[in-house]
C-alpha atoms as a PDB file:
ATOM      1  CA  UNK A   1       0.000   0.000   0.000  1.00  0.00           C
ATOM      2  CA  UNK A   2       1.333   2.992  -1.115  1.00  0.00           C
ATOM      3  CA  UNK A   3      -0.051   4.916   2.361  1.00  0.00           C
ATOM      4  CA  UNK A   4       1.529   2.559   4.859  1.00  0.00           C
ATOM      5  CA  UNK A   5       5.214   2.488   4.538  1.00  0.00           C
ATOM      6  CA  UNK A   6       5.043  -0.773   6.958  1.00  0.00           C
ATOM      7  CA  UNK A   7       3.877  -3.050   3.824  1.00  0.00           C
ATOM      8  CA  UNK A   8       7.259  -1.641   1.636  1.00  0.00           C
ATOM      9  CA  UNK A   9       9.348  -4.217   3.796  1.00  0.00           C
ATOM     10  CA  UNK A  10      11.769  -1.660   5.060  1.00  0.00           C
ATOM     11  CA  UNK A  11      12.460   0.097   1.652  1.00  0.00           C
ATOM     12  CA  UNK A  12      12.035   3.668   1.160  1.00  0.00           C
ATOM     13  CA  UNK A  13      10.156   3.504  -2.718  1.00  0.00           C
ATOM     14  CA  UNK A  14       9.887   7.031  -3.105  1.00  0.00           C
ATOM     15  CA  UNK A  15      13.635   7.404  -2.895  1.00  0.00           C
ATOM     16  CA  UNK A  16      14.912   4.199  -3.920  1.00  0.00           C
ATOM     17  CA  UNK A  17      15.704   3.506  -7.655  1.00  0.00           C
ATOM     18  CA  UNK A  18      14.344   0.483  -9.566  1.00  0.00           C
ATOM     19  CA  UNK A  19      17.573  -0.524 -10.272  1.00  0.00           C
ATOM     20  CA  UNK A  20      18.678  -1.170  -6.429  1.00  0.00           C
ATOM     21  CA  UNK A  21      14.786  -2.545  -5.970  1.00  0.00           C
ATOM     22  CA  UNK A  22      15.702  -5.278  -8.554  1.00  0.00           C
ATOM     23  CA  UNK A  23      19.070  -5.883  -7.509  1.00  0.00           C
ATOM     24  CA  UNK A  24      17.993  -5.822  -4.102  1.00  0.00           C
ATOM     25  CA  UNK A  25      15.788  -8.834  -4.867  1.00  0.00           C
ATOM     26  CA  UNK A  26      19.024 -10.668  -6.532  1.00  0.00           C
ATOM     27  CA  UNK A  27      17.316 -10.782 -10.179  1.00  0.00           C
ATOM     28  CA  UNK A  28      18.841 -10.682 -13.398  1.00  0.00           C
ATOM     29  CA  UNK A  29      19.144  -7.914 -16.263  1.00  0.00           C
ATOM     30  CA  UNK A  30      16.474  -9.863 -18.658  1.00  0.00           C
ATOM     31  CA  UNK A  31      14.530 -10.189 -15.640  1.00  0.00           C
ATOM     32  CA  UNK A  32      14.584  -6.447 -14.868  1.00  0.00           C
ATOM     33  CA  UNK A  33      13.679  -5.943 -18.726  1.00  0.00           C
ATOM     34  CA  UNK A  34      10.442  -8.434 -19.118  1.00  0.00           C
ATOM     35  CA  UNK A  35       9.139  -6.908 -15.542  1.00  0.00           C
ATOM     36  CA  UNK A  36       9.587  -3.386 -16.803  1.00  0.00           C
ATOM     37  CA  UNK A  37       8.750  -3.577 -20.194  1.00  0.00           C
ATOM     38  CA  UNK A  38       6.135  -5.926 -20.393  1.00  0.00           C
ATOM     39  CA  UNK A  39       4.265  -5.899 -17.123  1.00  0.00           C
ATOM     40  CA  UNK A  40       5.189  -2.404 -15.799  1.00  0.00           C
ATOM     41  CA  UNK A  41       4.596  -1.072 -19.919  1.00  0.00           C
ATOM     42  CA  UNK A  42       7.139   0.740 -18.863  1.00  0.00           C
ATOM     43  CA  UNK A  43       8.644   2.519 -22.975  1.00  0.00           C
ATOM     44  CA  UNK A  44      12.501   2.861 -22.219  1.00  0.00           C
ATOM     45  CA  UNK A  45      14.986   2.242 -19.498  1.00  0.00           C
ATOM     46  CA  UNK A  46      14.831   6.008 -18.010  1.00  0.00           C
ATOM     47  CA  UNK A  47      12.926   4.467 -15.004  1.00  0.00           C
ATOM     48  CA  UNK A  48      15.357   2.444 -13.989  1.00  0.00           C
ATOM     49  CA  UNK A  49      16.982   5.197 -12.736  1.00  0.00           C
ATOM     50  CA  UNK A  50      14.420   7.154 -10.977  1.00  0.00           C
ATOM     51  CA  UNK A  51      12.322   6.175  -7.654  1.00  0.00           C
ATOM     52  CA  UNK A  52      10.630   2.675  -7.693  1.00  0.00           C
ATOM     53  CA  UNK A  53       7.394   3.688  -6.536  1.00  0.00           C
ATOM     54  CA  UNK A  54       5.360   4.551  -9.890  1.00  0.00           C
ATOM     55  CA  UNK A  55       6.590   1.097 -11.401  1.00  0.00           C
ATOM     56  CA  UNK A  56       5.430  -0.623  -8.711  1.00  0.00           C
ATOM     57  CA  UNK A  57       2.442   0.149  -8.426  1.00  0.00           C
ATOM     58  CA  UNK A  58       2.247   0.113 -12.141  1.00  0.00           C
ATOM     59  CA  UNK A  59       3.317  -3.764 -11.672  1.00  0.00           C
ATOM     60  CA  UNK A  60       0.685  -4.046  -9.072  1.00  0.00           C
ATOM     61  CA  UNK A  61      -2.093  -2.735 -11.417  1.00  0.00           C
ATOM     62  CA  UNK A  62      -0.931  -5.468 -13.633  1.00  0.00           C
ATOM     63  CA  UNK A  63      -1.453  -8.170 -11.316  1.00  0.00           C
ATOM     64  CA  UNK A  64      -4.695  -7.067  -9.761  1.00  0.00           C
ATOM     65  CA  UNK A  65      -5.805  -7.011 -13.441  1.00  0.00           C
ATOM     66  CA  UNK A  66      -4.126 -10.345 -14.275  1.00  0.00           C
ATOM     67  CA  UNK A  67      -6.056 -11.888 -11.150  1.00  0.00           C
ATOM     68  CA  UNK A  68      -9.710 -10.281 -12.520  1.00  0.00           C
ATOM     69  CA  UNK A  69      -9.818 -11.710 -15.636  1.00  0.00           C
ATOM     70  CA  UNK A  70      -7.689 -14.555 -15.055  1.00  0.00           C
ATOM     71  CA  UNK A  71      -5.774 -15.776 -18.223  1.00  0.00           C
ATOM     72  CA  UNK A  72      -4.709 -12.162 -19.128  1.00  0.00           C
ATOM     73  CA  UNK A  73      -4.583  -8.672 -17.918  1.00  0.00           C
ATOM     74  CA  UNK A  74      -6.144  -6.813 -20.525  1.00  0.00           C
ATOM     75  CA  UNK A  75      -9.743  -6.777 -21.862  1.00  0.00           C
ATOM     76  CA  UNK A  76     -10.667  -5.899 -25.490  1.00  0.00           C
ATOM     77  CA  UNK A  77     -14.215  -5.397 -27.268  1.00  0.00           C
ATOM     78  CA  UNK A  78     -15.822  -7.815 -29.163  1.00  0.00           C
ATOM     79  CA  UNK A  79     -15.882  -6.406 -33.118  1.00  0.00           C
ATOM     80  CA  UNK A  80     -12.547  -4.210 -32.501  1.00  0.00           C
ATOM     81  CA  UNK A  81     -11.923  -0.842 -31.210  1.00  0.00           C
ATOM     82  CA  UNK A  82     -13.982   0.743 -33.183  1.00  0.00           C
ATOM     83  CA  UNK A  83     -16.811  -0.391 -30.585  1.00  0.00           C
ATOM     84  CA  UNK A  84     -15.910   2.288 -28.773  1.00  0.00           C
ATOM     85  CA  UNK A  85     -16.474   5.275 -30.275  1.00  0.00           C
ATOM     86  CA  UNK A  86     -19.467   3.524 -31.000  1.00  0.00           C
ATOM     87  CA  UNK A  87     -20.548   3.450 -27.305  1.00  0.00           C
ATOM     88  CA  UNK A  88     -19.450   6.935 -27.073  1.00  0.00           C
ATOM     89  CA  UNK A  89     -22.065   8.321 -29.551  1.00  0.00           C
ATOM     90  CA  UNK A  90     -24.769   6.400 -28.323  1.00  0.00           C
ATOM     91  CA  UNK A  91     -24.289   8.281 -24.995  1.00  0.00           C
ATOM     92  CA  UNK A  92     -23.612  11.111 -26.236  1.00  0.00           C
ATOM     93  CA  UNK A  93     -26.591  10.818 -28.475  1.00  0.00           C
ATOM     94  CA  UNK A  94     -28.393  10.020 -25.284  1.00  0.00           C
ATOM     95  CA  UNK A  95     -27.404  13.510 -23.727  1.00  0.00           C
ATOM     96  CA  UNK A  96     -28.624  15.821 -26.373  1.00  0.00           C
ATOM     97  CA  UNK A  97     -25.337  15.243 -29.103  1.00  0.00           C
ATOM     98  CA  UNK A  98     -25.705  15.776 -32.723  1.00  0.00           C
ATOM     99  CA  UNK A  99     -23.693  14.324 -35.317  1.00  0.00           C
ATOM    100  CA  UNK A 100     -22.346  15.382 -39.003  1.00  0.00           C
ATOM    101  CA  UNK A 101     -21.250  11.890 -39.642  1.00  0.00           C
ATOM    102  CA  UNK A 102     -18.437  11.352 -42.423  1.00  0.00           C
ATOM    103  CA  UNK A 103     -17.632  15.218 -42.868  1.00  0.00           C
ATOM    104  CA  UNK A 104     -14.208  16.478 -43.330  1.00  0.00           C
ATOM    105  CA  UNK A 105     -13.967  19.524 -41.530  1.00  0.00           C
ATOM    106  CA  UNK A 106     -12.366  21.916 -43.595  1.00  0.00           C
ATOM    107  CA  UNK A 107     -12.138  24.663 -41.393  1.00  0.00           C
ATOM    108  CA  UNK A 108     -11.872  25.975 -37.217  1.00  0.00           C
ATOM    109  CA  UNK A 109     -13.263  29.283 -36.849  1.00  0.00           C
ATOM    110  CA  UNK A 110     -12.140  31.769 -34.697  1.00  0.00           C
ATOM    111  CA  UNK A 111     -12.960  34.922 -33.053  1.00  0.00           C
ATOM    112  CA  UNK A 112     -11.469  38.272 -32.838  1.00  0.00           C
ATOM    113  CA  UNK A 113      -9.867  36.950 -29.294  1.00  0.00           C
ATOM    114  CA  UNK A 114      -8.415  33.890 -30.705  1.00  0.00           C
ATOM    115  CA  UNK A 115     -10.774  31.625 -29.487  1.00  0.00           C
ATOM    116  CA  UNK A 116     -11.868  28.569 -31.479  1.00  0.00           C
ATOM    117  CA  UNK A 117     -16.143  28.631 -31.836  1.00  0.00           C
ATOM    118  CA  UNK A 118     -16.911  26.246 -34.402  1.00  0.00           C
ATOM    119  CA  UNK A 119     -15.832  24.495 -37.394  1.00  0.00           C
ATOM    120  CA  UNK A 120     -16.708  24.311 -41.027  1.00  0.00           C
ATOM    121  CA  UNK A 121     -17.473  21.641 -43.168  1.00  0.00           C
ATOM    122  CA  UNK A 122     -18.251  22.496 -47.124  1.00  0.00           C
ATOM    123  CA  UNK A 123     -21.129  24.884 -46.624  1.00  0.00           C
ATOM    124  CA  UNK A 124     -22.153  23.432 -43.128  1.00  0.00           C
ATOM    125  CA  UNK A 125     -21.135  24.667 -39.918  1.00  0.00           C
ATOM    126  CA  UNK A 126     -21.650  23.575 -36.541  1.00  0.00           C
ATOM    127  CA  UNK A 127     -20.616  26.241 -33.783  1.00  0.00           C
ATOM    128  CA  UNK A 128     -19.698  25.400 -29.991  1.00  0.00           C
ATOM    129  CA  UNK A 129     -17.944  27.044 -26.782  1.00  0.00           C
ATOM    130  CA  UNK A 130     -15.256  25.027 -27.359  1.00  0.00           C
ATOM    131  CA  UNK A 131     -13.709  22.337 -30.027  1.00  0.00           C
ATOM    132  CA  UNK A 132     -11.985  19.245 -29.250  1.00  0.00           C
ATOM    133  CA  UNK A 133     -10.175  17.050 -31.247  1.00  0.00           C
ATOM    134  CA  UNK A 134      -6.855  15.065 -32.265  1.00  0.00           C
ATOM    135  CA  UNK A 135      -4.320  17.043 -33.708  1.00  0.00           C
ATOM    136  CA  UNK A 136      -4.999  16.252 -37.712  1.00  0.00           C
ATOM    137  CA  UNK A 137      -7.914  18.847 -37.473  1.00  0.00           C
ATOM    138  CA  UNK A 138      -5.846  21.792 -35.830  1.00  0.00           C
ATOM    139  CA  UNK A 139      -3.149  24.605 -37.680  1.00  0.00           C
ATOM    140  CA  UNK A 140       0.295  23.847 -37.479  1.00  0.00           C
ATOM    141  CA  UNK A 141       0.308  26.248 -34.804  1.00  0.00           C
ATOM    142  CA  UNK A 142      -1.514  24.651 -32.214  1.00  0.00           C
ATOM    143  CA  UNK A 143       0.953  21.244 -32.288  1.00  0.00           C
ATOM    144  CA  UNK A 144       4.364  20.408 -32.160  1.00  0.00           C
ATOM    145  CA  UNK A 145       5.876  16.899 -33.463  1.00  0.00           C
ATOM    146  CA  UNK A 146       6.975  14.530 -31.058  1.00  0.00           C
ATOM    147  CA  UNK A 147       8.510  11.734 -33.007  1.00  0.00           C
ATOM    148  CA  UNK A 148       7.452   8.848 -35.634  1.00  0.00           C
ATOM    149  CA  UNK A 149       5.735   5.637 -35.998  1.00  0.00           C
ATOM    150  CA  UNK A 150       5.369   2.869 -37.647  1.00  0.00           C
ATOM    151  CA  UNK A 151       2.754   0.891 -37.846  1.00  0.00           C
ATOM    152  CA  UNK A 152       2.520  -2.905 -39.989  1.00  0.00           C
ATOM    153  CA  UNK A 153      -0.286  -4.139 -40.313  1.00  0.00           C
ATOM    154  CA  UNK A 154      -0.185  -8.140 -41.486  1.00  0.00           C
ATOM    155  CA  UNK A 155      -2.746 -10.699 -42.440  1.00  0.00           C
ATOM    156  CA  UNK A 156      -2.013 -14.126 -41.145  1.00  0.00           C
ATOM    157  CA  UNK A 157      -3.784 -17.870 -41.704  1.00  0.00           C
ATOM    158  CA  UNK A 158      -2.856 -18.995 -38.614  1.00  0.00           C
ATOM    159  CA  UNK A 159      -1.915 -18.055 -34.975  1.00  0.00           C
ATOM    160  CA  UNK A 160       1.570 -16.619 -33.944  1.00  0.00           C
ATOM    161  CA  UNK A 161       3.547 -19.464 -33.787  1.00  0.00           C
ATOM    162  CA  UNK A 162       5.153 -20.447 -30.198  1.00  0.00           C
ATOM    163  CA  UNK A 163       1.915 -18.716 -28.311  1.00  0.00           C
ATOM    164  CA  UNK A 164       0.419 -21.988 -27.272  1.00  0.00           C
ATOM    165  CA  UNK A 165      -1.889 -21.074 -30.633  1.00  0.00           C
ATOM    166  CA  UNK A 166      -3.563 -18.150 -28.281  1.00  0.00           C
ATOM    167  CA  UNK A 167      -6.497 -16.297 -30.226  1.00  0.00           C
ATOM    168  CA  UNK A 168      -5.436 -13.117 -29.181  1.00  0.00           C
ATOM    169  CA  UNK A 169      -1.859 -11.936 -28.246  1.00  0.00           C
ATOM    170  CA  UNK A 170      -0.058  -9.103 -27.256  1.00  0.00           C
ATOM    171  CA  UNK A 171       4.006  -9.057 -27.303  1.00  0.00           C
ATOM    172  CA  UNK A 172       5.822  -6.466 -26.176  1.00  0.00           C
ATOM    173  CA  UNK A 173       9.682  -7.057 -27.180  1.00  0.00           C
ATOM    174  CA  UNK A 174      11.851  -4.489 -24.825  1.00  0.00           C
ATOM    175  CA  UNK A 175      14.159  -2.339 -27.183  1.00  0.00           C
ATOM    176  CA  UNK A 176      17.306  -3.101 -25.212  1.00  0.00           C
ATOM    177  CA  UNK A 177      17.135  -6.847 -26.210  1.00  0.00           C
ATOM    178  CA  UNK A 178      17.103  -6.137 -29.850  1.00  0.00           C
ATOM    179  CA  UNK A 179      19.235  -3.323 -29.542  1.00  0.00           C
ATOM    180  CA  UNK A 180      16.747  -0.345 -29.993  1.00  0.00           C
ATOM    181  CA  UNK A 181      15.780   2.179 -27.565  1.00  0.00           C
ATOM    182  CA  UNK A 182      12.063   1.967 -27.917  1.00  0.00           C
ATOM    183  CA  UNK A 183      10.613  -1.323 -27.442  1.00  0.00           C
ATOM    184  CA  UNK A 184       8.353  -3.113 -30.458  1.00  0.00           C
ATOM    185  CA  UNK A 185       4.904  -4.185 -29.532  1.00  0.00           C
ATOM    186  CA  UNK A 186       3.385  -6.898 -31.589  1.00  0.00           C
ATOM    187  CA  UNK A 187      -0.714  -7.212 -31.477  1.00  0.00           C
ATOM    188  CA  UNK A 188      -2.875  -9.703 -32.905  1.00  0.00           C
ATOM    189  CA  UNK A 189      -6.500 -10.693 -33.255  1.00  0.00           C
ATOM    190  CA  UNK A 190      -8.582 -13.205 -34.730  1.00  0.00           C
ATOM    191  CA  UNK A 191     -12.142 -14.555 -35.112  1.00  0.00           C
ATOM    192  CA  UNK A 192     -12.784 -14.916 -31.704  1.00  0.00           C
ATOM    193  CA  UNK A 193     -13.269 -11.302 -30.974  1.00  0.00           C
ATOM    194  CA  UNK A 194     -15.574 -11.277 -34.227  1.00  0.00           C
ATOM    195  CA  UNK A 195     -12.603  -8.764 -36.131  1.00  0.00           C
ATOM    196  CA  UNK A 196     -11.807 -11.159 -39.388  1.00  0.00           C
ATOM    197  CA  UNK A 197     -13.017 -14.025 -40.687  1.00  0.00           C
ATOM    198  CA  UNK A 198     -12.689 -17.932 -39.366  1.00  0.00           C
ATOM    199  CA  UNK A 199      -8.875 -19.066 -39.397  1.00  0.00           C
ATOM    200  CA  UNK A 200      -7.656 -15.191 -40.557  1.00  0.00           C
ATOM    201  CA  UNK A 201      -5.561 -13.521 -37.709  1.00  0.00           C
ATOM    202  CA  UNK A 202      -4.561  -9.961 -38.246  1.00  0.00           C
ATOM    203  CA  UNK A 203      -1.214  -9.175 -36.601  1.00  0.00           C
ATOM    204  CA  UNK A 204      -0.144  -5.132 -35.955  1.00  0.00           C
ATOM    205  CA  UNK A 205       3.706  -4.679 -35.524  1.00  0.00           C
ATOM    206  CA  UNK A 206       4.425  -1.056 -34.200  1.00  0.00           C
ATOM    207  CA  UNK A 207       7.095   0.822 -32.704  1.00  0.00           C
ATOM    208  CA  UNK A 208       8.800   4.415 -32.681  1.00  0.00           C
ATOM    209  CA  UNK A 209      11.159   5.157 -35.921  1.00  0.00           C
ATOM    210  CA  UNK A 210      14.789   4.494 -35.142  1.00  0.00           C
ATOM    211  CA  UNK A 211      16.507   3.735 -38.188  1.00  0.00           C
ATOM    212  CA  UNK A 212      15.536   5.576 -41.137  1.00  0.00           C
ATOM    213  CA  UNK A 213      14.273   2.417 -42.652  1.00  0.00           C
ATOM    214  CA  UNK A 214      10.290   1.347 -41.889  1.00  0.00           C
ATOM    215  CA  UNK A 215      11.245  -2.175 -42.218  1.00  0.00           C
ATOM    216  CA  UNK A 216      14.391  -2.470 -40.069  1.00  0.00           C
ATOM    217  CA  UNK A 217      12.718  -1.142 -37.098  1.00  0.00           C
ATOM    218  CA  UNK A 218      10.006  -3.206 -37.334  1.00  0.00           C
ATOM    219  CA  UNK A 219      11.769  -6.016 -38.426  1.00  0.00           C
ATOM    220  CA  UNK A 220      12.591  -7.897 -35.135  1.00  0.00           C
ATOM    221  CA  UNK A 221       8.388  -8.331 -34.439  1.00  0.00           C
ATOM    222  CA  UNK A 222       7.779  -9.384 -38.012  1.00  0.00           C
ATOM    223  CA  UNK A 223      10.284 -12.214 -37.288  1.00  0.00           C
ATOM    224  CA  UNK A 224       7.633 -13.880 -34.853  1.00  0.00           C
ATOM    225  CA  UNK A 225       4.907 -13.950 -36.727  1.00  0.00           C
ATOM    226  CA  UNK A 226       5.828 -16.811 -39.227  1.00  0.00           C
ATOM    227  CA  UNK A 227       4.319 -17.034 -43.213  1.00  0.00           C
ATOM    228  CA  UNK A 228       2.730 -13.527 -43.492  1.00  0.00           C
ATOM    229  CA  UNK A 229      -0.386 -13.361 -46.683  1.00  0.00           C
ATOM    230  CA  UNK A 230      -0.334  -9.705 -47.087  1.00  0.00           C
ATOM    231  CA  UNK A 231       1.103  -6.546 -45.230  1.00  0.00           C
ATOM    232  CA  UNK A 232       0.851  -2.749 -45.376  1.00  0.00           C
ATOM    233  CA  UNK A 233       3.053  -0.619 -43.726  1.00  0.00           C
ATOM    234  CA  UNK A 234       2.456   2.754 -42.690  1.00  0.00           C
ATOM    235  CA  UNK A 235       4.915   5.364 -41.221  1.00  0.00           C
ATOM    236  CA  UNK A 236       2.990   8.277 -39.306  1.00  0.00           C
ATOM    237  CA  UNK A 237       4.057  11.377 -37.724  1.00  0.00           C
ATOM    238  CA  UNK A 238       3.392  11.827 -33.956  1.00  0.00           C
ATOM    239  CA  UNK A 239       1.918  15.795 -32.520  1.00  0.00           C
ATOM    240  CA  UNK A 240       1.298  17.009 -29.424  1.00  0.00           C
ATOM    241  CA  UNK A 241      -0.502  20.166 -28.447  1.00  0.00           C
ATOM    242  CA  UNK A 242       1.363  23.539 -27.653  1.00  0.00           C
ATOM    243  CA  UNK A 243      -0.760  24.587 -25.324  1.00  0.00           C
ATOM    244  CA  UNK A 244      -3.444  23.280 -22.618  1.00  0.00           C
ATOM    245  CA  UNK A 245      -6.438  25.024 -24.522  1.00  0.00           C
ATOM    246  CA  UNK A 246      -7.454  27.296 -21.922  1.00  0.00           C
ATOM    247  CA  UNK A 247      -6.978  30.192 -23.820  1.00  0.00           C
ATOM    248  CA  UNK A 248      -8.183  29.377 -27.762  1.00  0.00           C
ATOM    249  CA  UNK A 249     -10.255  26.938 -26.496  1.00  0.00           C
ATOM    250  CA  UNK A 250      -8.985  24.148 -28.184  1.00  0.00           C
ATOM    251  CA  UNK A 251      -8.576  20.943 -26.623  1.00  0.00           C
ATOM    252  CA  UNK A 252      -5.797  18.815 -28.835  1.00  0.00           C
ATOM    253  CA  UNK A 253      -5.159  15.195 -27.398  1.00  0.00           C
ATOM    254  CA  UNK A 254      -1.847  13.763 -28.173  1.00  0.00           C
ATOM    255  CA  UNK A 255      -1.081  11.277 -31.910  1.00  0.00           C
ATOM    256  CA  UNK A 256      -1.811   7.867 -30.723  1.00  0.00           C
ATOM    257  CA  UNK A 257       1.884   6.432 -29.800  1.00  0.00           C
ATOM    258  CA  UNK A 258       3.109   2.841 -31.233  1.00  0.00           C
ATOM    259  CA  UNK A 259       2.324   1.169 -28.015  1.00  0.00           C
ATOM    260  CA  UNK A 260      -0.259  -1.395 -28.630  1.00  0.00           C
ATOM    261  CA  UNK A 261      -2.153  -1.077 -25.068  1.00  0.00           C
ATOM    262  CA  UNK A 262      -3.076   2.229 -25.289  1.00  0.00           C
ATOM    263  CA  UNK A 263      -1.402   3.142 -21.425  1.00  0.00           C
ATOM    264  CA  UNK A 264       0.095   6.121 -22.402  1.00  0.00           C
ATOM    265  CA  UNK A 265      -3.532   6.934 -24.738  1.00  0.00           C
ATOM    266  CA  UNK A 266      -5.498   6.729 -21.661  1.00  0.00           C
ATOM    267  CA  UNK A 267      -3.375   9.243 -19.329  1.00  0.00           C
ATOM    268  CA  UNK A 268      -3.288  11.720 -22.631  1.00  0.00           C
ATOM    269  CA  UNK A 269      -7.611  10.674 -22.235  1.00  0.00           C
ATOM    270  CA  UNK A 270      -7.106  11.449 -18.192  1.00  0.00           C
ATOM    271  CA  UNK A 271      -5.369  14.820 -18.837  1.00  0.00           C
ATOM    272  CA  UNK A 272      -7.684  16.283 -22.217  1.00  0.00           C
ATOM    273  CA  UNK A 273     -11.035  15.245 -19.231  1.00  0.00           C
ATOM    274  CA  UNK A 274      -9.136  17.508 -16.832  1.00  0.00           C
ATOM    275  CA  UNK A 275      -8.328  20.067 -19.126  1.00  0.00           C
ATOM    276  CA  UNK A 276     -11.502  20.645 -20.771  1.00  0.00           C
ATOM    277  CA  UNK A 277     -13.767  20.292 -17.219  1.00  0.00           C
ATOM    278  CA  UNK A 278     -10.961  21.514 -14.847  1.00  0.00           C
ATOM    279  CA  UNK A 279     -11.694  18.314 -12.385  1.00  0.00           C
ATOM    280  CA  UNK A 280      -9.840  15.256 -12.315  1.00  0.00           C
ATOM    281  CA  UNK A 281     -11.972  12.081 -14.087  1.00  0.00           C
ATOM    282  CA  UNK A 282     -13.868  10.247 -11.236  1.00  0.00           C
ATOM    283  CA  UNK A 283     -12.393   6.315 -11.854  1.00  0.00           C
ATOM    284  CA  UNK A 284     -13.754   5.281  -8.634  1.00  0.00           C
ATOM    285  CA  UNK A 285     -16.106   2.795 -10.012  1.00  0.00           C
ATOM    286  CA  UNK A 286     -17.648  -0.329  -8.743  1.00  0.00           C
ATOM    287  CA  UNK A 287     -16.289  -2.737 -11.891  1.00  0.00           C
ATOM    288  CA  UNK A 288     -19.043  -5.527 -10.771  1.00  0.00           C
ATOM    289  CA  UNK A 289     -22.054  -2.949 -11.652  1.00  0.00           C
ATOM    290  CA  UNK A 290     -23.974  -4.235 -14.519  1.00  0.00           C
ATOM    291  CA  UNK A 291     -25.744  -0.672 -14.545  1.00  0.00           C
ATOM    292  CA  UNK A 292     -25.129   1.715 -17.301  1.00  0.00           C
ATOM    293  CA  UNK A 293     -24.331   5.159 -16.465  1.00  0.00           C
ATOM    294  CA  UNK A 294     -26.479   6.744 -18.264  1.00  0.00           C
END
């Protein structure tokens, strides 16, 4: 417990590194790396040298999940991600939303303060107190780059080999093994969770660009996934926003990231709710209601 130092067995976390936590327990340099990397989701080895507490209890957040859902730690919805924004507009809808569904939005419109009040889309406009958004729909003023990604996307006839022919699978290879900084995250999905057709998996290799070369970053992740029918690769530039939105009133989230479990997605999610309401998210849900909150 984070709150009673009595339960850290006589280690100060908030001072101690996770380097001397690890080597305090006696364990190895792999060891350190699969913890880290693929239970922790921690991105690069920066926290090794900081205080041990936020890994920790990122580890134990992994475990509590781990235990809930007992063969894995992560959930995902049935028909892909795309269910999502699905439930969001049905909500939404629910609460008074309108939709201009499949518009481009040519256009945000500001006033003579600088403030964004609507946006434009051929001879349509829709006009609000505020507009919020990823940054594709925003000037090259309002974002700054952050980096690149690549993304592979591969179709498969069978499972990833050596995963015990699992329908689902997510790998996260840590960058130091394959000498990279940024790790490589491999995803893949299959019939099960109703996203392709009976015996087609589809397999997405990601990571940040370190090389020059799509392929040779990437390369390492393609490696496990055996024959591959078809691929398509796709190399995307990364933005974040310049400024909280407070003052234009216009709330930019961050460029989705290469990792492929969406940790880093949900704080940007955490901090845009924050931003845009000035109140921290309430999480403190009971997970065993069935009721909708509606």
């Amino acid at each position: 417990k984070e709150e009673d130092p009595s339960t850290h067995a006589g280690r100060d976390l908030t001072t101690m590194t996770m380097r001397q936590l690890y080597t305090d327990f006696g364990m190895q340099p792999a060891t350190h790396e699969f913890i880290s990397h693929a239970m922790c989701l921690e991105l690069d080895d920066t926290h090794m040298d900081k205080p041990a507490l936020p890994t920790v209890k990122a580890l134990q957040t992994y475990m509590y999940s781990l235990t809930r859902y007992g063969t894995s730690p992560y959930i995902y919805p049935l028909y892909g991600l795309g269910g999502l924004p699905e439930g969001f507009s049905r909500i939404c809808a629910i609460h008074g939303g309108t939709f201009m569904l499949n518009q481009d939005i040519d256009e945000i419109l500001f006033n003579e303060n600088g403030e964004a009040y609507g946006v434009k889309a051929g001879d349509q406009m829709a006009k609000a107190g505020m507009v919020i958004g990823d940054p594709s729909y925003f000037p090259q003023e309002k974002i700054k780059p952050t980096g690149v990604v690549v993304r592979c996307i591969c179709i498969l006839d069978h499972p990833i080999p050596n995963t015990n022919d699992a329908e689902s699978v997510q790998i996260v290879i840590p960058g130091p093994q394959v000498g990279r900084v940024n790790d490589i995250f491999v995803c893949c999905v299959g019939n099960g969770l109703c996203v392709s057709a009976p015996g087609v998996y589809i397999a997405i290799v990601s990571t940040a660009m370190e090389k020059g070369n799509p392929d040779d970053d990437i390369i390492p992740g393609l490696k496990l996934l055996g024959p591959i029918m078809k691929r398509f690769t796709a190399v995307s530039n990364t933005y974040e926003p310049v400024s909280d939105g407070t003052q234009d009133k216009c709330f930019i989230s961050s460029s989705f990231d290469a990792t492929s479990h969406f940790e880093d997605d949900v704080t940007d999610m955490l901090s845009l709710y924050k931003r845009v309401t000035g109140e921290d998210l309430d999480m403190n849900i009971n997970a065993d209601s069935v009721e909708a909150d509606y």
